[in-house]
PDB file of N, CA and C in Angstrom:
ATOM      1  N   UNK A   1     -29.281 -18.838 -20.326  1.00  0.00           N
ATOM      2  CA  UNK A   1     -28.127 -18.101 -19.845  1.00  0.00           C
ATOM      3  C   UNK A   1     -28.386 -17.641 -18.414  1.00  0.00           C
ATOM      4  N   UNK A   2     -27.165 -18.091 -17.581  1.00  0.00           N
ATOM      5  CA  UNK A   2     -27.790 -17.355 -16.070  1.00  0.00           C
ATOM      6  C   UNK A   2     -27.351 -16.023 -15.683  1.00  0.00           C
ATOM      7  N   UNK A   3     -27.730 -15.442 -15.049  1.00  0.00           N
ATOM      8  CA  UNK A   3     -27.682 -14.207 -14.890  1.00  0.00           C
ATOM      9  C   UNK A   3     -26.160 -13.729 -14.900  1.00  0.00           C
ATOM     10  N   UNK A   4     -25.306 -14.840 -13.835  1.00  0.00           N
ATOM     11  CA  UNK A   4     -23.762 -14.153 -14.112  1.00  0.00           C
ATOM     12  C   UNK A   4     -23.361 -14.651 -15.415  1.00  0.00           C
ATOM     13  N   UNK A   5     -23.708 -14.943 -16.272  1.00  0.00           N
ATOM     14  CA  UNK A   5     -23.319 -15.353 -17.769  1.00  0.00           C
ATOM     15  C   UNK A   5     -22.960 -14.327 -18.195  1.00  0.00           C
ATOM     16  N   UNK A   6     -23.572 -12.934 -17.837  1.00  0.00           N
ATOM     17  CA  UNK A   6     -23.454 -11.973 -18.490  1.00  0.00           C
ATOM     18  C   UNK A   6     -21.785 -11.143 -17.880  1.00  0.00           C
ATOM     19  N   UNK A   7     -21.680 -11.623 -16.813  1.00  0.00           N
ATOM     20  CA  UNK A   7     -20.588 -11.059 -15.824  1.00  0.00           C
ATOM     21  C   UNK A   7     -19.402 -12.011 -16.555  1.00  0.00           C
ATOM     22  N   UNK A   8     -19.275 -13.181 -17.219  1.00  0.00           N
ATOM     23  CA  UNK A   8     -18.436 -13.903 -17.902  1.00  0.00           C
ATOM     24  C   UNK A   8     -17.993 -13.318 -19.438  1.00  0.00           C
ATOM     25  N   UNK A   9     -18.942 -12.118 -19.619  1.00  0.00           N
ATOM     26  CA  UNK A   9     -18.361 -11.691 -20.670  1.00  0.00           C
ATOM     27  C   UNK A   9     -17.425 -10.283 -20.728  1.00  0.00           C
ATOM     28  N   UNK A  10     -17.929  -9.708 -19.632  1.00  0.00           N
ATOM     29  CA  UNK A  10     -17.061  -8.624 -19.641  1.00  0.00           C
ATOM     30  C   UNK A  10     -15.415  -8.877 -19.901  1.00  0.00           C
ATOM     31  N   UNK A  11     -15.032  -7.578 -19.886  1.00  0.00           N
ATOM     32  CA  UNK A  11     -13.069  -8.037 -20.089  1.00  0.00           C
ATOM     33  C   UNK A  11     -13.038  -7.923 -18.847  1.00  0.00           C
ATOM     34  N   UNK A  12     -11.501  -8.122 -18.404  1.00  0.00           N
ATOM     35  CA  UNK A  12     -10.773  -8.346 -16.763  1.00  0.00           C
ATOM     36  C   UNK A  12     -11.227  -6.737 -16.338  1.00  0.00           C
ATOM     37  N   UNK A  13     -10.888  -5.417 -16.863  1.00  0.00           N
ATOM     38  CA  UNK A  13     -10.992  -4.006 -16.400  1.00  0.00           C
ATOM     39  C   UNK A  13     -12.326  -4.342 -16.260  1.00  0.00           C
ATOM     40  N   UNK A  14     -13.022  -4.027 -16.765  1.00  0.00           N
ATOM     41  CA  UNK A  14     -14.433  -4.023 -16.453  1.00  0.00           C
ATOM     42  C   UNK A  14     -14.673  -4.613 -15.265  1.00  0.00           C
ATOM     43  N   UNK A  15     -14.543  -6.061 -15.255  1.00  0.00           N
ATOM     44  CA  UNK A  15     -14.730  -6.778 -13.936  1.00  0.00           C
ATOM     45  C   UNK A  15     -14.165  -5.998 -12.955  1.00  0.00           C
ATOM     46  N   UNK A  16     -13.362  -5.523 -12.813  1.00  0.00           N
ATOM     47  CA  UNK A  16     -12.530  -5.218 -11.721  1.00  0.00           C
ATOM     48  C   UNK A  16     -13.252  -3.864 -11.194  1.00  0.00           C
ATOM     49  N   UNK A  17     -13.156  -2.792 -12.216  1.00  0.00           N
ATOM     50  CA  UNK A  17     -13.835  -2.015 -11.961  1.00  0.00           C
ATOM     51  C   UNK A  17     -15.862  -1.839 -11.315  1.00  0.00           C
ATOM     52  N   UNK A  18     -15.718  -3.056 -11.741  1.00  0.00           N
ATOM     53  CA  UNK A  18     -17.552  -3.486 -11.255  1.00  0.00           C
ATOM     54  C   UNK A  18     -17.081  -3.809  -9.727  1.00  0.00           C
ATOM     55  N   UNK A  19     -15.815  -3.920  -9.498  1.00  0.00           N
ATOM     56  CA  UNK A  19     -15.509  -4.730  -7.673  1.00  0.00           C
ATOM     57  C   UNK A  19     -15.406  -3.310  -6.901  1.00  0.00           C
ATOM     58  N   UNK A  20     -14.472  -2.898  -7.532  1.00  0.00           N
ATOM     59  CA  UNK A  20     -13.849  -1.693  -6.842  1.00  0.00           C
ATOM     60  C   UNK A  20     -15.537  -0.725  -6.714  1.00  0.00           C
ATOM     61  N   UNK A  21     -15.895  -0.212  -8.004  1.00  0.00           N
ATOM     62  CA  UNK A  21     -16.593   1.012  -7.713  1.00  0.00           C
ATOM     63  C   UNK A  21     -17.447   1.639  -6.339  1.00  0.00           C
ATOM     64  N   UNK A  22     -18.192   0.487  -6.220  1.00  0.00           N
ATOM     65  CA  UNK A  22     -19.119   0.999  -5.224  1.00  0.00           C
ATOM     66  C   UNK A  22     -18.218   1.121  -3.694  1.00  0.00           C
ATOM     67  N   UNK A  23     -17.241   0.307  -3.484  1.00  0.00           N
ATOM     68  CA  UNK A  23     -16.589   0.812  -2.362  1.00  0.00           C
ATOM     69  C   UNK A  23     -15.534   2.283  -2.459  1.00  0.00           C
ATOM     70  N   UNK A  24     -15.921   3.020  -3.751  1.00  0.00           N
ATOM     71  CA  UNK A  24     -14.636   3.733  -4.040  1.00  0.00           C
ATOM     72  C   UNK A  24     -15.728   4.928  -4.024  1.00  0.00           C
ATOM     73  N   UNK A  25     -16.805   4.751  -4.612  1.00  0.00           N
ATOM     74  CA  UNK A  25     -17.789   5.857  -4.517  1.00  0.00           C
ATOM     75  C   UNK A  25     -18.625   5.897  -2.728  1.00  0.00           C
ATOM     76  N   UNK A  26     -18.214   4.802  -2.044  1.00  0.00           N
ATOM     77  CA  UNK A  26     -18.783   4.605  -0.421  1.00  0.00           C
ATOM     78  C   UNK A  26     -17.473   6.030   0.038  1.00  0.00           C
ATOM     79  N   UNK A  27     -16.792   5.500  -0.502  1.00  0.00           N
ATOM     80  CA  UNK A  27     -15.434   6.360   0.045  1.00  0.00           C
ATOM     81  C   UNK A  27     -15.501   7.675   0.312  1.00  0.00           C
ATOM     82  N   UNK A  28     -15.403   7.910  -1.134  1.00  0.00           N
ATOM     83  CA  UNK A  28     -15.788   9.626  -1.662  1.00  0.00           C
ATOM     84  C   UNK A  28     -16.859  10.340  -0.835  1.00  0.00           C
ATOM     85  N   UNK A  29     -18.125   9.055  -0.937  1.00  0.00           N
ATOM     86  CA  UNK A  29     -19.182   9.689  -0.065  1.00  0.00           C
ATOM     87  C   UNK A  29     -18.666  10.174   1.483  1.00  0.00           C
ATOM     88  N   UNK A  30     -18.229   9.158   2.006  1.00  0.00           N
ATOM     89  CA  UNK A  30     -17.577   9.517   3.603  1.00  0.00           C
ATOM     90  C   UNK A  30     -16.552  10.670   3.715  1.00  0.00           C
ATOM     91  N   UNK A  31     -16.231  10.838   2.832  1.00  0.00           N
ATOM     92  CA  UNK A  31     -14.679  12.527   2.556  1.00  0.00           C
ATOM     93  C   UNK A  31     -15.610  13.198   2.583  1.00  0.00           C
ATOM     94  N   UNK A  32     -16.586  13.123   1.442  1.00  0.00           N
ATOM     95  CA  UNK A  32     -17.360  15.135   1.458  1.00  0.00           C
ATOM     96  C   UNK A  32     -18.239  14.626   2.518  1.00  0.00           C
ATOM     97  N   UNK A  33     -19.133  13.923   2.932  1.00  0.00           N
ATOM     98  CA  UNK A  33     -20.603  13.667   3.906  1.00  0.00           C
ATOM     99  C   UNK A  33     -20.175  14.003   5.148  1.00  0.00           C
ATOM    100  N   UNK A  34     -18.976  12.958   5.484  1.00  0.00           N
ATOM    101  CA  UNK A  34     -18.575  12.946   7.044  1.00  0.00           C
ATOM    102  C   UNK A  34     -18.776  11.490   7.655  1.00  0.00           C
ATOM    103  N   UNK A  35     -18.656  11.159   8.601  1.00  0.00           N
ATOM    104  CA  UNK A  35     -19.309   9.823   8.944  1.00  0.00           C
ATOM    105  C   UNK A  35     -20.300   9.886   9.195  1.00  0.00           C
ATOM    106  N   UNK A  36     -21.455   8.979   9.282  1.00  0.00           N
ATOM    107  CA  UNK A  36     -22.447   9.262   9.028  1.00  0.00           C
ATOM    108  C   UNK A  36     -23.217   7.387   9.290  1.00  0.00           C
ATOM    109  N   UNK A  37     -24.200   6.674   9.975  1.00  0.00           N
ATOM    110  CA  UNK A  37     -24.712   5.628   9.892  1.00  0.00           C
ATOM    111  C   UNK A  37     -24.314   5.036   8.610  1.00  0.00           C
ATOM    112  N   UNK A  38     -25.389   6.333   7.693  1.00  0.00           N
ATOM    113  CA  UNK A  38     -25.934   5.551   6.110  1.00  0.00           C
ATOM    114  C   UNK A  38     -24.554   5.063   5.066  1.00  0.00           C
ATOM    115  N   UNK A  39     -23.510   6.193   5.756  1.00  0.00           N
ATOM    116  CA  UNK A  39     -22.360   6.396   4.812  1.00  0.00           C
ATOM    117  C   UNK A  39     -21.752   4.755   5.346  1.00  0.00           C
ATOM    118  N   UNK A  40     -21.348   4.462   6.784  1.00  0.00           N
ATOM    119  CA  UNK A  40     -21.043   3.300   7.164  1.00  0.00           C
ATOM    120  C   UNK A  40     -21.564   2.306   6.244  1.00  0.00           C
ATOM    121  N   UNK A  41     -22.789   2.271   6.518  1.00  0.00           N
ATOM    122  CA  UNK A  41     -23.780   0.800   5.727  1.00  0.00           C
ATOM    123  C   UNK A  41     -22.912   1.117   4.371  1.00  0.00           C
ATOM    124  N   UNK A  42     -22.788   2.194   3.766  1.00  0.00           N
ATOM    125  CA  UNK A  42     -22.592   2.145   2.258  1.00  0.00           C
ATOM    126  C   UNK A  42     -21.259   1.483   2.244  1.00  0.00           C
ATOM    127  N   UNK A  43     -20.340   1.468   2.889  1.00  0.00           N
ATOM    128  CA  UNK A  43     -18.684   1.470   2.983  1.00  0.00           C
ATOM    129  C   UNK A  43     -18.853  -0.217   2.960  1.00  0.00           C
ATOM    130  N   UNK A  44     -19.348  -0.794   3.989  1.00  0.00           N
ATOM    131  CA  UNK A  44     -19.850  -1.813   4.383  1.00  0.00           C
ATOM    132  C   UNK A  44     -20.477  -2.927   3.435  1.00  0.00           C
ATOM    133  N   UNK A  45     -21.356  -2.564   2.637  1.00  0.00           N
ATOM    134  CA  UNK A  45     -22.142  -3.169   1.289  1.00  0.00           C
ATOM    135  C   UNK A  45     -20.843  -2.984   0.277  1.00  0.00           C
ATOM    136  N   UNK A  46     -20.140  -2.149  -0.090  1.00  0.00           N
ATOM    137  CA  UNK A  46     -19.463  -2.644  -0.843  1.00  0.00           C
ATOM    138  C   UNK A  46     -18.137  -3.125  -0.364  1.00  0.00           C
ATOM    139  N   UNK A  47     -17.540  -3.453   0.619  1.00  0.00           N
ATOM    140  CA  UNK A  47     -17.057  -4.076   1.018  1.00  0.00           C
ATOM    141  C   UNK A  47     -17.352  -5.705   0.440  1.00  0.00           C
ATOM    142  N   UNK A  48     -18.171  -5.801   1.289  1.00  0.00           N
ATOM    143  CA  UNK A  48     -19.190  -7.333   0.885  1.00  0.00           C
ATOM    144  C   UNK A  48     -19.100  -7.647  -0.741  1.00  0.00           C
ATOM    145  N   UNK A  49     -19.198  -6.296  -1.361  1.00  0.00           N
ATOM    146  CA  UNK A  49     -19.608  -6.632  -2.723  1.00  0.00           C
ATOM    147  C   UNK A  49     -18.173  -6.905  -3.301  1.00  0.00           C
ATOM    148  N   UNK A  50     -17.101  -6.271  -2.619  1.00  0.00           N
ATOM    149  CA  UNK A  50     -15.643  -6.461  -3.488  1.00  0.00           C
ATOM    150  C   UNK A  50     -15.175  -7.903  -2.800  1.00  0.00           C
ATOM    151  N   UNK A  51     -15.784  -8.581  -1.779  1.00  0.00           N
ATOM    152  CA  UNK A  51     -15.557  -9.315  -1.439  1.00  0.00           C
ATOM    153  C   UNK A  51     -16.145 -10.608  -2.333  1.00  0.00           C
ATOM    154  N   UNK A  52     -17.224 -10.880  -2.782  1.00  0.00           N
ATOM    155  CA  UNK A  52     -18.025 -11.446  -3.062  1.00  0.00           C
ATOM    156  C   UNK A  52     -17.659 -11.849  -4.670  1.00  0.00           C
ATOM    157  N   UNK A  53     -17.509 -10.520  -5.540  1.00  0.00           N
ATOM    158  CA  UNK A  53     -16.261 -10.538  -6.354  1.00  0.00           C
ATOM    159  C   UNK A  53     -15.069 -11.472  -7.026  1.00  0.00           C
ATOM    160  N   UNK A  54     -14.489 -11.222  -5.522  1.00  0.00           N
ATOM    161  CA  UNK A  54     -13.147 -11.557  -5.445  1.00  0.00           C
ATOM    162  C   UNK A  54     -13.661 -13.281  -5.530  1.00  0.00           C
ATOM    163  N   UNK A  55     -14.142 -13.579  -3.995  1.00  0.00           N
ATOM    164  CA  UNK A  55     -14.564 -15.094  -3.856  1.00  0.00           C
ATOM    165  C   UNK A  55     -15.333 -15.933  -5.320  1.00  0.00           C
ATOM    166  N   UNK A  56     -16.055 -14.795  -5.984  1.00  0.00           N
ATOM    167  CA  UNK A  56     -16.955 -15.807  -7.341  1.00  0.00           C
ATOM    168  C   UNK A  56     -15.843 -15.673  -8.561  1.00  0.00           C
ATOM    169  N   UNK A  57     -15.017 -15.236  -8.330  1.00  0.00           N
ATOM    170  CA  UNK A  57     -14.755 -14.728  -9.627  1.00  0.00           C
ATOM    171  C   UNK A  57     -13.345 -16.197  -9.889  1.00  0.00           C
ATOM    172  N   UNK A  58     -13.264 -17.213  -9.201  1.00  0.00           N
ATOM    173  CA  UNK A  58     -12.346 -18.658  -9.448  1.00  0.00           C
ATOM    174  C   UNK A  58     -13.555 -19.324 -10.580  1.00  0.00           C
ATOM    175  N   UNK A  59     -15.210 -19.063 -10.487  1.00  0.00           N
ATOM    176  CA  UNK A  59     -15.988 -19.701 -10.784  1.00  0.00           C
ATOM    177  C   UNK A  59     -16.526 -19.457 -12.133  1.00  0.00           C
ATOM    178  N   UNK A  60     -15.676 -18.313 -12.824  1.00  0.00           N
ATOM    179  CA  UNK A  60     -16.051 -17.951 -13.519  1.00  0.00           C
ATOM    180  C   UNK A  60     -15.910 -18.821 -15.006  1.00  0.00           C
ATOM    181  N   UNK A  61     -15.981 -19.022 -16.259  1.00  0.00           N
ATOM    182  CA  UNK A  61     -15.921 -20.166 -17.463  1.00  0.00           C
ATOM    183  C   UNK A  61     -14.113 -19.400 -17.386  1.00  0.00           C
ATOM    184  N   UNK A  62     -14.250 -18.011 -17.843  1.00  0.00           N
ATOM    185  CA  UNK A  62     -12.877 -17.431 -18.277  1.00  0.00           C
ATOM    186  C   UNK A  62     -12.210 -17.678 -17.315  1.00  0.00           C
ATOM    187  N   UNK A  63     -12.159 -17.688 -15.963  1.00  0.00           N
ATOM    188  CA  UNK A  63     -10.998 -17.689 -14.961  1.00  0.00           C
ATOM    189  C   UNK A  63     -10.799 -19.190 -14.723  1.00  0.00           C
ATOM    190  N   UNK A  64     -11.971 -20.021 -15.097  1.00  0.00           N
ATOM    191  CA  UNK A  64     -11.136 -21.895 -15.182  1.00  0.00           C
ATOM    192  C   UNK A  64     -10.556 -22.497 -17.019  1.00  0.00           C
ATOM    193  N   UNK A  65     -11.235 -21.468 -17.365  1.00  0.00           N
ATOM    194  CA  UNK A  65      -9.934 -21.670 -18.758  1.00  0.00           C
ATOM    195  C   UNK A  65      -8.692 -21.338 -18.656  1.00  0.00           C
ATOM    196  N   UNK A  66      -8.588 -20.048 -17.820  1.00  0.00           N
ATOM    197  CA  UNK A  66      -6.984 -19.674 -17.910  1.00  0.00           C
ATOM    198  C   UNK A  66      -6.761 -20.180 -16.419  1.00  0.00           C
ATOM    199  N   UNK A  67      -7.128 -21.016 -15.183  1.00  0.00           N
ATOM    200  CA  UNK A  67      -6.816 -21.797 -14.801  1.00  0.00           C
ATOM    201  C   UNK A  67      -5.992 -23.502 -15.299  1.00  0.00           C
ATOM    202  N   UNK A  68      -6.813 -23.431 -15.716  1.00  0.00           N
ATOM    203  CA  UNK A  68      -6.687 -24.770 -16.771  1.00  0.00           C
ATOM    204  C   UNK A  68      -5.481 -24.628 -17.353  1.00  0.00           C
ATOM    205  N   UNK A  69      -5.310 -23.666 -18.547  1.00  0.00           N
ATOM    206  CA  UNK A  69      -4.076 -23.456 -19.016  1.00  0.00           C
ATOM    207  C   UNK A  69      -2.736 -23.262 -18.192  1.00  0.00           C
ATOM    208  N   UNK A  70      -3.440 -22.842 -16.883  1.00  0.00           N
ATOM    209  CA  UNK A  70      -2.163 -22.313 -15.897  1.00  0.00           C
ATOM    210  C   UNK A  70      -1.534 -24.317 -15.405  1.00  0.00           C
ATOM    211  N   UNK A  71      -2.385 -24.641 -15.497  1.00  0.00           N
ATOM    212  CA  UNK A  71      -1.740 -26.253 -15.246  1.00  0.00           C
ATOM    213  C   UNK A  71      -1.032 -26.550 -15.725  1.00  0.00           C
ATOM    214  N   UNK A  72      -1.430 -26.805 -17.575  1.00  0.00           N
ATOM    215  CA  UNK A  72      -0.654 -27.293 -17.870  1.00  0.00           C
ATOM    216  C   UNK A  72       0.780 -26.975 -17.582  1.00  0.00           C
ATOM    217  N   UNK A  73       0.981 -25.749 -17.414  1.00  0.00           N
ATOM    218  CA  UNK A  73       2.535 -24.713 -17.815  1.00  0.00           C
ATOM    219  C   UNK A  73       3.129 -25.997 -16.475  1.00  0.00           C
ATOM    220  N   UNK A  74       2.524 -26.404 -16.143  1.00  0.00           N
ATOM    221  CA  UNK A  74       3.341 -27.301 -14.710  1.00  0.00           C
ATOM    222  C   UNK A  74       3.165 -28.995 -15.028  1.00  0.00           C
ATOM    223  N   UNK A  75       3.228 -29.141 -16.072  1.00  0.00           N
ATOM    224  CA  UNK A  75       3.180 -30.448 -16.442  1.00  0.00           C
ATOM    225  C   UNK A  75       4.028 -30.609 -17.232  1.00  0.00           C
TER     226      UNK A  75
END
């Protein structure tokens, strides 16, 4: 099993919420902290990470099954 195998099982909330969080808790940090270098880098990394997300997540088994199914509906 490879490591994102395990990311193929979660439900859709979950996933989503694994995208969002860390840029939502970068956030929060920058409201109470202030701006700040470290707070940047943090905003920044999850940026990347909701990005990264977004881009793997066509690759996933569940998102080319209900790809798949989305075909047929056009055949």
């Amino acid at each position: 099993m490879s490591p994102l195998g395990i990311l193929d099982e979660l439900s859709p909330h979950v996933r989503v919420a694994t995208a969002v969080a860390p840029f939502c808790i970068a956030m929060a940090l920058r409201v109470v902290a202030g701006r700040s270098k470290a707070v940047g880098a943090l905003i920044s990394a999850g940026v990347v990470w909701f990005a990264l997300n977004v881009l793997a997540a066509p690759f996933s088994a569940g998102m080319q099954r209900d790809l798949g199914s989305l075909q047929s509906w056009f055949r």
